[in-house]
Protein backbone atom coordinates (compact mmCIF):
# COMPACT_ATOMS: atom_id res chain seq x y z
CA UNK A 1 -10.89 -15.92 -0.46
CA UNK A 2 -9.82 -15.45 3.33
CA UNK A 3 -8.20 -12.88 4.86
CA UNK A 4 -4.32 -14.10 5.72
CA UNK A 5 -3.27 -12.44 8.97
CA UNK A 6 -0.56 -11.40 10.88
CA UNK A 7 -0.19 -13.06 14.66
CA UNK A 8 2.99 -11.72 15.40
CA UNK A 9 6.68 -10.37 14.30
CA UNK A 10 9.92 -10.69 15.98
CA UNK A 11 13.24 -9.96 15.38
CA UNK A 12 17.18 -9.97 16.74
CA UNK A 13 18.94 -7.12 16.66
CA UNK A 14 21.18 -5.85 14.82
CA UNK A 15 25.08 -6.92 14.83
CA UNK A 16 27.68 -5.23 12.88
CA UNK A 17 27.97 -7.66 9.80
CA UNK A 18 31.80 -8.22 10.34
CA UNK A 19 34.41 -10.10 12.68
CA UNK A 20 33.90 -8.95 16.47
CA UNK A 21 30.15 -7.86 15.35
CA UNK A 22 27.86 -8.26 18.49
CA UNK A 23 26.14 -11.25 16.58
CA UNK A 24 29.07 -12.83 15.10
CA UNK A 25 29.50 -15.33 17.17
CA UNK A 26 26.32 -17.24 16.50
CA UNK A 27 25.86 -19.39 13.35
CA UNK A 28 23.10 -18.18 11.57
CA UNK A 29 21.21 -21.30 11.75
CA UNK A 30 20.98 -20.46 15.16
CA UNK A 31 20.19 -16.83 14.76
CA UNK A 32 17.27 -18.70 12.68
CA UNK A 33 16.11 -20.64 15.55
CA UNK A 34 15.93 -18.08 17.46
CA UNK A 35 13.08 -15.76 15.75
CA UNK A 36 11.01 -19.47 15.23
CA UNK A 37 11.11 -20.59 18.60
CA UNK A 38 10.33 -16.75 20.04
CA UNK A 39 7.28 -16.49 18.03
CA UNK A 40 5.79 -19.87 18.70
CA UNK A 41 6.52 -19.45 22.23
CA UNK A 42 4.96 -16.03 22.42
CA UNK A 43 1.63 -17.16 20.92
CA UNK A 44 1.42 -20.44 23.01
CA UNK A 45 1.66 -22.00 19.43
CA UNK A 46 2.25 -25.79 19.17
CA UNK A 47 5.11 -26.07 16.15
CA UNK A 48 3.14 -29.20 14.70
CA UNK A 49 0.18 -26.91 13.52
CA UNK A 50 2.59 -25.26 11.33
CA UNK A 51 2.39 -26.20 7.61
CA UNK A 52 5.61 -24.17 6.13
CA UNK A 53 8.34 -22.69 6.79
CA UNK A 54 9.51 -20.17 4.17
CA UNK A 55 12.74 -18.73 5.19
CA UNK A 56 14.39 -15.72 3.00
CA UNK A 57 18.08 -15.95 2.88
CA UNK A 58 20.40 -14.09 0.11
CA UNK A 59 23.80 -15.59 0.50
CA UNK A 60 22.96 -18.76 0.32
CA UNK A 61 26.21 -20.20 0.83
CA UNK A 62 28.81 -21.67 3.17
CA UNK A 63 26.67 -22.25 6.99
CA UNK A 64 23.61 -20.45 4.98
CA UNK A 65 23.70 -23.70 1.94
CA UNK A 66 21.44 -26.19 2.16
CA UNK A 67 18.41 -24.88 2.66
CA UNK A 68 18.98 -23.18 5.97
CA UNK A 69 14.74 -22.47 6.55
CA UNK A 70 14.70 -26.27 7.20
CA UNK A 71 17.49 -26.51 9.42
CA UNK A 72 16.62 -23.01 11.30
CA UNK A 73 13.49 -25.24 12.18
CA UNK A 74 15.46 -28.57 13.04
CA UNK A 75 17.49 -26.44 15.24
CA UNK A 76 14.83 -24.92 16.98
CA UNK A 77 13.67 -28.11 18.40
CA UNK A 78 11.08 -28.71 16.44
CA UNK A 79 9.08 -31.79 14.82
CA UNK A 80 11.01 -33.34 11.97
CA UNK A 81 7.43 -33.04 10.10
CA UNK A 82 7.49 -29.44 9.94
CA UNK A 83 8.72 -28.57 6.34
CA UNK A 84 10.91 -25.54 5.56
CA UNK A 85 12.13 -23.95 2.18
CA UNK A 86 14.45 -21.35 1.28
CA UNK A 87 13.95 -18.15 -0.84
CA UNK A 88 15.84 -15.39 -2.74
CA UNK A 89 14.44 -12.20 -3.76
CA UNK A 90 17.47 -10.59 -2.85
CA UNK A 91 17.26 -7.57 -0.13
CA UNK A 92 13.25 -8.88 -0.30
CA UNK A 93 14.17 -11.95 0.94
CA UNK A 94 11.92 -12.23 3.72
CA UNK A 95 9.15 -10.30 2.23
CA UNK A 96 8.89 -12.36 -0.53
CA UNK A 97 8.24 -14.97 2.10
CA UNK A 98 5.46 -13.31 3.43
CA UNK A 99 3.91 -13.00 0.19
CA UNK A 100 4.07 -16.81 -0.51
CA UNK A 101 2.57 -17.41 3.16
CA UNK A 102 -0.18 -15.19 2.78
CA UNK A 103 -1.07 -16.42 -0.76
CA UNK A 104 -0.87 -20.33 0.30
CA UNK A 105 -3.05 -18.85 3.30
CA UNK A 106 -5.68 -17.05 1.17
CA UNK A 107 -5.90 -19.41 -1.53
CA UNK A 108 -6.69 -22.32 1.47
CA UNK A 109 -3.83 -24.28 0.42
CA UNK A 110 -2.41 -23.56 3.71
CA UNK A 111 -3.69 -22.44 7.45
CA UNK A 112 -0.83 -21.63 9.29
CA UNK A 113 2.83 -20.38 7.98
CA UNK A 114 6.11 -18.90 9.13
CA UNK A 115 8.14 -16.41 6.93
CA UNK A 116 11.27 -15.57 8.61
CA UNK A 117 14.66 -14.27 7.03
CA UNK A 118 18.21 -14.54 8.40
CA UNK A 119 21.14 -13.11 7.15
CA UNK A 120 24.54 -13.45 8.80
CA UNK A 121 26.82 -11.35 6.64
CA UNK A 122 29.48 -11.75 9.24
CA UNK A 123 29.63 -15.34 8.73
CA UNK A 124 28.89 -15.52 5.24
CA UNK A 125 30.01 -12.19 3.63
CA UNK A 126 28.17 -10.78 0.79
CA UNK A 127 28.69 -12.04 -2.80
CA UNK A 128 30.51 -15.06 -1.79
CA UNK A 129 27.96 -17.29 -3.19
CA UNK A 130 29.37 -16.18 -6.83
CA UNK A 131 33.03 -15.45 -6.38
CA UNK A 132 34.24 -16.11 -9.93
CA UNK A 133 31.28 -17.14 -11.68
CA UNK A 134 29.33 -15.35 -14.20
CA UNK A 135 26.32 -14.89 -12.77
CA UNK A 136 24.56 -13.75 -16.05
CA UNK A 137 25.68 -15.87 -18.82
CA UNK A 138 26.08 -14.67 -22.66
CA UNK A 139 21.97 -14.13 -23.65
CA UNK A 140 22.01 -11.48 -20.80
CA UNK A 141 25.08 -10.05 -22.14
CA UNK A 142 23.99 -10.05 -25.53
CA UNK A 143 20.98 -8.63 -24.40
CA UNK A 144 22.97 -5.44 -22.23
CA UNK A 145 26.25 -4.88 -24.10
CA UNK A 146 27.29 -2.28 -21.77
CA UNK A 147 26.88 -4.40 -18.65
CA UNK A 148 26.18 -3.71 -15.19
CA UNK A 149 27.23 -1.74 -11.71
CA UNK A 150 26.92 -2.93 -8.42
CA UNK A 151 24.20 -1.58 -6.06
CA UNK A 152 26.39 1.62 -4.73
CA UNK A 153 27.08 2.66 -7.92
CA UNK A 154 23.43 2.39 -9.14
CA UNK A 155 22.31 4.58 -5.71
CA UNK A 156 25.50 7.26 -7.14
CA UNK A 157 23.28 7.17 -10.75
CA UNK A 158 20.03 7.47 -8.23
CA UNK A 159 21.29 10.52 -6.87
CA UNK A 160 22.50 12.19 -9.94
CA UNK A 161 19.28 11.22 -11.74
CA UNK A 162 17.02 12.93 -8.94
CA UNK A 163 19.17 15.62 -8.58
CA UNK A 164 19.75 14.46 -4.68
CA UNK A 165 23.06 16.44 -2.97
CA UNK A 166 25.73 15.07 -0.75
CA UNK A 167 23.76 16.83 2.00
CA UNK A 168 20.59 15.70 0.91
CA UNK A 169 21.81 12.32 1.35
CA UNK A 170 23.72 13.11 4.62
CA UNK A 171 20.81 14.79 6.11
CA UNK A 172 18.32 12.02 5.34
CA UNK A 173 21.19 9.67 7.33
CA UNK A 174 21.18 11.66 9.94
CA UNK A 175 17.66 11.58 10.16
CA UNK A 176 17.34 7.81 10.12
CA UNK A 177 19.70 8.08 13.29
CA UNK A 178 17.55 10.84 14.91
CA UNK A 179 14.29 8.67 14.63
CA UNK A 180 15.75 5.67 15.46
CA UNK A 181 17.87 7.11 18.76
CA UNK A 182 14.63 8.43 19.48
CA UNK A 183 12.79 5.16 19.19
CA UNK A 184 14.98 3.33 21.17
CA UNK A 185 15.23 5.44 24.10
CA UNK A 186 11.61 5.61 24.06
CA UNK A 187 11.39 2.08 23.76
CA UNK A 188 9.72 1.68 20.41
CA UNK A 189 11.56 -1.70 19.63
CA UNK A 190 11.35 -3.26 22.84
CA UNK A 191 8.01 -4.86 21.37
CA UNK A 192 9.58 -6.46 18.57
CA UNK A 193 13.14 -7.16 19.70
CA UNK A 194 14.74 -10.69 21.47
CA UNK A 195 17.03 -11.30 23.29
CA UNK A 196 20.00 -12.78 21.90
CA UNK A 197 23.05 -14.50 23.79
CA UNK A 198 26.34 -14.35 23.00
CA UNK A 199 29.53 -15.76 24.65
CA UNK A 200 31.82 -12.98 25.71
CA UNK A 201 35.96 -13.88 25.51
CA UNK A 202 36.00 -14.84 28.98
CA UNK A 203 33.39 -17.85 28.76
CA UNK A 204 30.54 -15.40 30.37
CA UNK A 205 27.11 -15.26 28.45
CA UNK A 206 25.81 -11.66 28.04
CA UNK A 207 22.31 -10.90 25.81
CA UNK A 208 22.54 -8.33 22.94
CA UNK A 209 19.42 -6.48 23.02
CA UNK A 210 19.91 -3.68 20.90
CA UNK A 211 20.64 -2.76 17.66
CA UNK A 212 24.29 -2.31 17.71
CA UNK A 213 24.48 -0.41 14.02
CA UNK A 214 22.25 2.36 15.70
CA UNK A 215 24.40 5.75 16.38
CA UNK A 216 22.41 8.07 18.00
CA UNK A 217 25.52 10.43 18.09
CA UNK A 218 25.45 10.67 13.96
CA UNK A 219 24.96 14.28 12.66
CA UNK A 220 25.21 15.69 9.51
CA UNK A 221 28.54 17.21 9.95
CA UNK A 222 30.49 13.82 10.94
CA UNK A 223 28.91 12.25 8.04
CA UNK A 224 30.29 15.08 5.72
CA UNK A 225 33.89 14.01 6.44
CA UNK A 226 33.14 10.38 5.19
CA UNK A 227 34.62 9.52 1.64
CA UNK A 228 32.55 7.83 -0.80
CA UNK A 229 32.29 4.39 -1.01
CA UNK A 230 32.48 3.39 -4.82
CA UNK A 231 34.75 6.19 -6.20
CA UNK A 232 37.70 4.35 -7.85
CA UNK A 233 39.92 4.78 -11.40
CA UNK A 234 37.61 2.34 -13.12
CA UNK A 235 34.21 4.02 -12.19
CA UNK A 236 35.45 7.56 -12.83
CA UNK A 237 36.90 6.26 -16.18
CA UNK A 238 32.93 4.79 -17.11
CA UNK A 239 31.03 7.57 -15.44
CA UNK A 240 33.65 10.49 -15.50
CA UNK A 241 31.12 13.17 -15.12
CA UNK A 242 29.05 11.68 -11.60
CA UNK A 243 29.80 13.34 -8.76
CA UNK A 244 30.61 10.79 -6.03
CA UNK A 245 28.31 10.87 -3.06
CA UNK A 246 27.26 7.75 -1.57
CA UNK A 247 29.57 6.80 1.58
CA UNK A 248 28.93 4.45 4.50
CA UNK A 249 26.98 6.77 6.42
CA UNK A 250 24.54 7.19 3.53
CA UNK A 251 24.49 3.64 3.17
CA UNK A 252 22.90 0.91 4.97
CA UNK A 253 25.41 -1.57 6.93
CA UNK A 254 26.29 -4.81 6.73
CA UNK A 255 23.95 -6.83 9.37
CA UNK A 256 23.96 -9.73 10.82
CA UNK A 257 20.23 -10.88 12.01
CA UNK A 258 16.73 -12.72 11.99
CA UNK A 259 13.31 -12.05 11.16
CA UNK A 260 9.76 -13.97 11.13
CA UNK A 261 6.55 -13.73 11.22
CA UNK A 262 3.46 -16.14 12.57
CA UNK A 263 0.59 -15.65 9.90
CA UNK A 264 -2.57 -17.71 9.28
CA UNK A 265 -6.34 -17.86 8.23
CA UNK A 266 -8.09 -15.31 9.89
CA UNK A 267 -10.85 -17.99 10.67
CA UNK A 268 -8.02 -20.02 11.91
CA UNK A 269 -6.73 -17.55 14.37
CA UNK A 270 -10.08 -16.99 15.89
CA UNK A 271 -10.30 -21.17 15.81
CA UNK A 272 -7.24 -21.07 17.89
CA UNK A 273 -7.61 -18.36 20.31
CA UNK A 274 -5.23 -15.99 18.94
CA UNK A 275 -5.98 -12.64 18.49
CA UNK A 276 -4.52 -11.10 14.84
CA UNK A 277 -2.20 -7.88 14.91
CA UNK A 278 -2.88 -7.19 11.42
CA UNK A 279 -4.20 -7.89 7.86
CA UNK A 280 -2.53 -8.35 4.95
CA UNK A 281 -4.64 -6.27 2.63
CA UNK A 282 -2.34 -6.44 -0.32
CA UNK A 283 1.07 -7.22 -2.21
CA UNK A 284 2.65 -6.43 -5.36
CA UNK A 285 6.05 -7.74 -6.92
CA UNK A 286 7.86 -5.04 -10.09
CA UNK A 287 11.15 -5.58 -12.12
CA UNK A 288 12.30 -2.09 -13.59
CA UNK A 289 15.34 -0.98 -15.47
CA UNK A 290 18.41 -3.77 -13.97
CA UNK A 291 21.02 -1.31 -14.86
CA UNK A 292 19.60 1.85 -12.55
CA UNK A 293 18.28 -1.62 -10.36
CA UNK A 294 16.91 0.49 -7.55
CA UNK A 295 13.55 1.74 -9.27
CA UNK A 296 11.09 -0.71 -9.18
CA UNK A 297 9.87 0.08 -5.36
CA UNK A 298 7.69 2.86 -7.54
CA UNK A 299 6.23 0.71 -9.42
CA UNK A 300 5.81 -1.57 -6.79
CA UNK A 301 4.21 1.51 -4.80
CA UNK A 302 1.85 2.21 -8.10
CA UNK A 303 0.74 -2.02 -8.28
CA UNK A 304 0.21 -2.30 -4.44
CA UNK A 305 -1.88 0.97 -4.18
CA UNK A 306 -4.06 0.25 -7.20
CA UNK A 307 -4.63 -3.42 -6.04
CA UNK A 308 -5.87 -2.15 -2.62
CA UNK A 309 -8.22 0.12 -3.92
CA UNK A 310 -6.02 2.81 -2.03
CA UNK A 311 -4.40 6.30 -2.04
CA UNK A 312 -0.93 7.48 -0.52
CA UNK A 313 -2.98 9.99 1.67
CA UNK A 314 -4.85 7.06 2.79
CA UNK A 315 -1.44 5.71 3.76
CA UNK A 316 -0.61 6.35 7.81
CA UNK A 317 2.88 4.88 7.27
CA UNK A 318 5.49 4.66 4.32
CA UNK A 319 8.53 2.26 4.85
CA UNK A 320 11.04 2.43 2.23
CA UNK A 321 14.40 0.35 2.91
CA UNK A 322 16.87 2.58 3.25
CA UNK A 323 19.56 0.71 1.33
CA UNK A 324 21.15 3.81 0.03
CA UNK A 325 20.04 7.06 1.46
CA UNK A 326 19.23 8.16 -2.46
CA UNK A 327 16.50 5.19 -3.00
CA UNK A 328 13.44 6.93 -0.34
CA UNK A 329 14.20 10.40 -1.57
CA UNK A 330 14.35 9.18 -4.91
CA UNK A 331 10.53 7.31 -4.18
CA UNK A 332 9.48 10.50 -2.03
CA UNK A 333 10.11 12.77 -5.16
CA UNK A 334 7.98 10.23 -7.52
CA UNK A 335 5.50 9.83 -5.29
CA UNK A 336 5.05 12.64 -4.28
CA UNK A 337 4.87 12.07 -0.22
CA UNK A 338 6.66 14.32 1.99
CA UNK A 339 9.75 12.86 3.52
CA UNK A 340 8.22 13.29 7.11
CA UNK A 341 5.88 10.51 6.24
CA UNK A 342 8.62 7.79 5.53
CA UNK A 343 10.57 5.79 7.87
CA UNK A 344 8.79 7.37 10.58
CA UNK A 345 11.61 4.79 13.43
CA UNK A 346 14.57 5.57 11.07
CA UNK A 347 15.44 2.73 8.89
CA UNK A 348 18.16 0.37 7.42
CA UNK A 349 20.91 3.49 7.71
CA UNK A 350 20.60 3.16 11.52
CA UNK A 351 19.06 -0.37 11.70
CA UNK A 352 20.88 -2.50 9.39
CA UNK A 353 20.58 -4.43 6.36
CA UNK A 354 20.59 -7.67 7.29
CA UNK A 355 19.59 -8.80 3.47
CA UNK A 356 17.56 -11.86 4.02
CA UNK A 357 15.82 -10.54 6.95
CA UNK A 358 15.02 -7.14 6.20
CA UNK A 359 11.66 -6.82 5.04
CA UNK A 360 10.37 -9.04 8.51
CA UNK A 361 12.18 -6.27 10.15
CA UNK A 362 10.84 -3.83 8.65
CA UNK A 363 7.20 -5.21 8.98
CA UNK A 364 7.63 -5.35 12.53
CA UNK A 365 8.84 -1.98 12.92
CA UNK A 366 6.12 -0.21 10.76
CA UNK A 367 3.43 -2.95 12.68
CA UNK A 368 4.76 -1.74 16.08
CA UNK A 369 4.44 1.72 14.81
CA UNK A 370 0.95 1.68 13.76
CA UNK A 371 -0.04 -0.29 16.59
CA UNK A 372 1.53 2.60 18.76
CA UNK A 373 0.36 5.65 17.72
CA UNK A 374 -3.44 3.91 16.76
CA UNK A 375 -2.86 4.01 13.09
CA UNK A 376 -4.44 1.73 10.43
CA UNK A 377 -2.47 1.13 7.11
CA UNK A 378 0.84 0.27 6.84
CA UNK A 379 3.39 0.41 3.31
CA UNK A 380 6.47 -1.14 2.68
CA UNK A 381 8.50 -1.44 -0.34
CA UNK A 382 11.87 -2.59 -0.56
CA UNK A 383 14.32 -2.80 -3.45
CA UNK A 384 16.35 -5.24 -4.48
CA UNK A 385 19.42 -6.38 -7.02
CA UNK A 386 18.67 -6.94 -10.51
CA UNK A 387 15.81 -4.11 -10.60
CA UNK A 388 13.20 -5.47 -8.80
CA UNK A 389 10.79 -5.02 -5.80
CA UNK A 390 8.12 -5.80 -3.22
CA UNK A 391 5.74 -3.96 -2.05
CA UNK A 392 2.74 -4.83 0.89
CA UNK A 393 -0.18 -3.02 2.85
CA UNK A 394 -1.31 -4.04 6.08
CA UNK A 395 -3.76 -2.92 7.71
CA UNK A 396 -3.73 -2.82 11.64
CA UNK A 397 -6.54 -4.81 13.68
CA UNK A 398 -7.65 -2.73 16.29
CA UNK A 399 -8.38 -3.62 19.59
């Protein structure tokens, strides 16, 4: 079996996901385009030698129906023989693309593949792809009698499971913000990050370049006066003994942007001329407990470590998506790795969560990292609705 590797990652940044958002202007079809054409361009890549486009995309609804992978690549300019698909693994989106690139890659079924992601929740706000419908039907109801919570409420049962504080949680946020700040003014993105234009009101054209969700200004103590987010007469009535926690500065943001990735053979890289940036050495998919829902990225962890043959102190990076603030400390604690070692550029607190597109982005930020500081293996794991998970190691190629 061949090795499937890693050419190159890209990404937009990050737009407030709502009205007036830095990306909101541009249809996320567009946003899609984008990420393709930058990575093709980048790697001198003719878009005919690509055999599939596999596009992550959550909301798949309104401008982001229809299959939006194959019209991200129509829009891009593109041959009309390039095919395209569209995935959901929810908040793994695009990671779950990667996985299905890199195992049509290694099993030879495929040489060369794009996973990308795009999410424009600005556009296309969250949950209004099922707006009235039930989503679960009466077997699954039959099956959990007392029902569901939505994400916020399962980080709240996160926190008061794992015995995590308010300022635990408020002080991991303001780390995220730290790193990040740090990052950026160091210029620790520029490597990954495109340009993106936007019309201003007055007709002019200006490029967003970073990520506008990033405060470096954030500190513990302004996060302290935020309310939490999911508090309300109906939750206190189920759960009347949590104490509420999880606000918007604990939280990840709604995002607008665009992910992907260029992967193929390694024996079709050197065919080509292209040098790999890294080696996908691993993946791992869990489900876990749907109720608690954000779990699985342990067991995820636990699959994707034991597949590789690997340890965590083997590990030179941990990325955990920081949907909720509670979900890395509650994976540090299990784990046992030290906090220091996770989200060493901040994360989806000061980043975003652009759903569909986060795990590209936060492949390129650990692969930028690594690359960096001269480290080797890379981990993400990301969790996602419903109690599931991805996980993936990479392992940098060194110069």
């Amino acid at each position: 079996m061949r090795n499937a590797v890693i050419v190159d990652v890209v990404r937009t940044p990050s737009g407030r996901g709502k009205p007036g958002g830095a990306l909101s202007g541009v249809h996320a079809v567009d946003l899609l385009a984008l990420v393709l054409d930058a990575v093709t361009k980048r790697n001198a890549l003719d878009p005919a030698k690509i055999d599939d486009v596999i596009a992550g995309c959550v909301v798949q609804a309104g401008e982001q129906s229809l299959n939006i992978g194959r019209a991200g690549v129509l829009a891009a300019g593109w041959p009309e023989g390039v095919p395209a698909t569209t995935v959901d693994r929810q908040c793994g989106s695009s990671q779950q693309a990667l996985h299905f690139a890199a195992q049509a890659i290694m099993s030879g079924t495929q040489d060369v593949v794009i996973a990308c992601g795009v999410e424009s929740m600005s556009r296309v706000p969250m949950g209004s792809n099922v707006l009235g419908a039930d989503t679960w039907g009466p077997r699954v109801r039959a099956r959990f009698p007392d029902g569901f919570v939505n994400q916020g409420v399962a980080a709240e049962l996160v926190a008061e499971r794992w015995k995590l504080s308010r300022t635990d949680l408020d002080e991991y946020a303001a780390r995220s913000h730290r790193l990040a700040a740090l990052s950026a003014a160091g210029g620790g993105f520029d490597a990954e990050t495109i340009p993106v234009a936007v019309a201003t009101v007055t007709g002019l054209e200006v490029d967003v370049t970073t990520d506008e969700t990033l405060r470096a200004s954030t500190t513990v103590e302004t996060l302290a006066a935020l309310h939490p987010s999911f508090q309300n007469e109906e939750m206190e009535s189920r759960f009347p003994d949590l104490d509420w926690k999880v606000t918007p500065g604990n939280s990840s943001p709604l995002t607008d942007g665009a992910s992907a990735a260029l992967m193929m053979g390694e024996d079709v890289a050197a065919r080509l001329g292209l040098r790999p940036r890294a080696i996908v050495r691993h993946m791992a998919v869990a489900g876990g407990d749907p109720f608690l829902m954000l779990t699985a990225p342990v067991d995820a962890t636990r699959r994707v470590l034991a597949r590789a043959g690997l340890t965590t102190d083997e590990i030179d990076a941990f990325e955990v998506n920081e949907a909720f603030a509670s979900v890395p400390l509650m994976w540090s604690r299990e784990m046992g790795v030290d906090v220091d070692r996770l989200n060493p550029r901040g994360g989806a607190i000061a980043l975003g969560h652009p759903l569909g597109a986060s795990g590209l982005r936060v492949l390129a930020t650990m692969l930028n990292h690594l690359e960096q500081n001269d480290l080797r293996y890379g981990l993400q794991t990301i969790c996602e609705a419903g109690g599931l998970a991805n996980a993936l190691i990479v392992e940098r190629v060194k110069d």
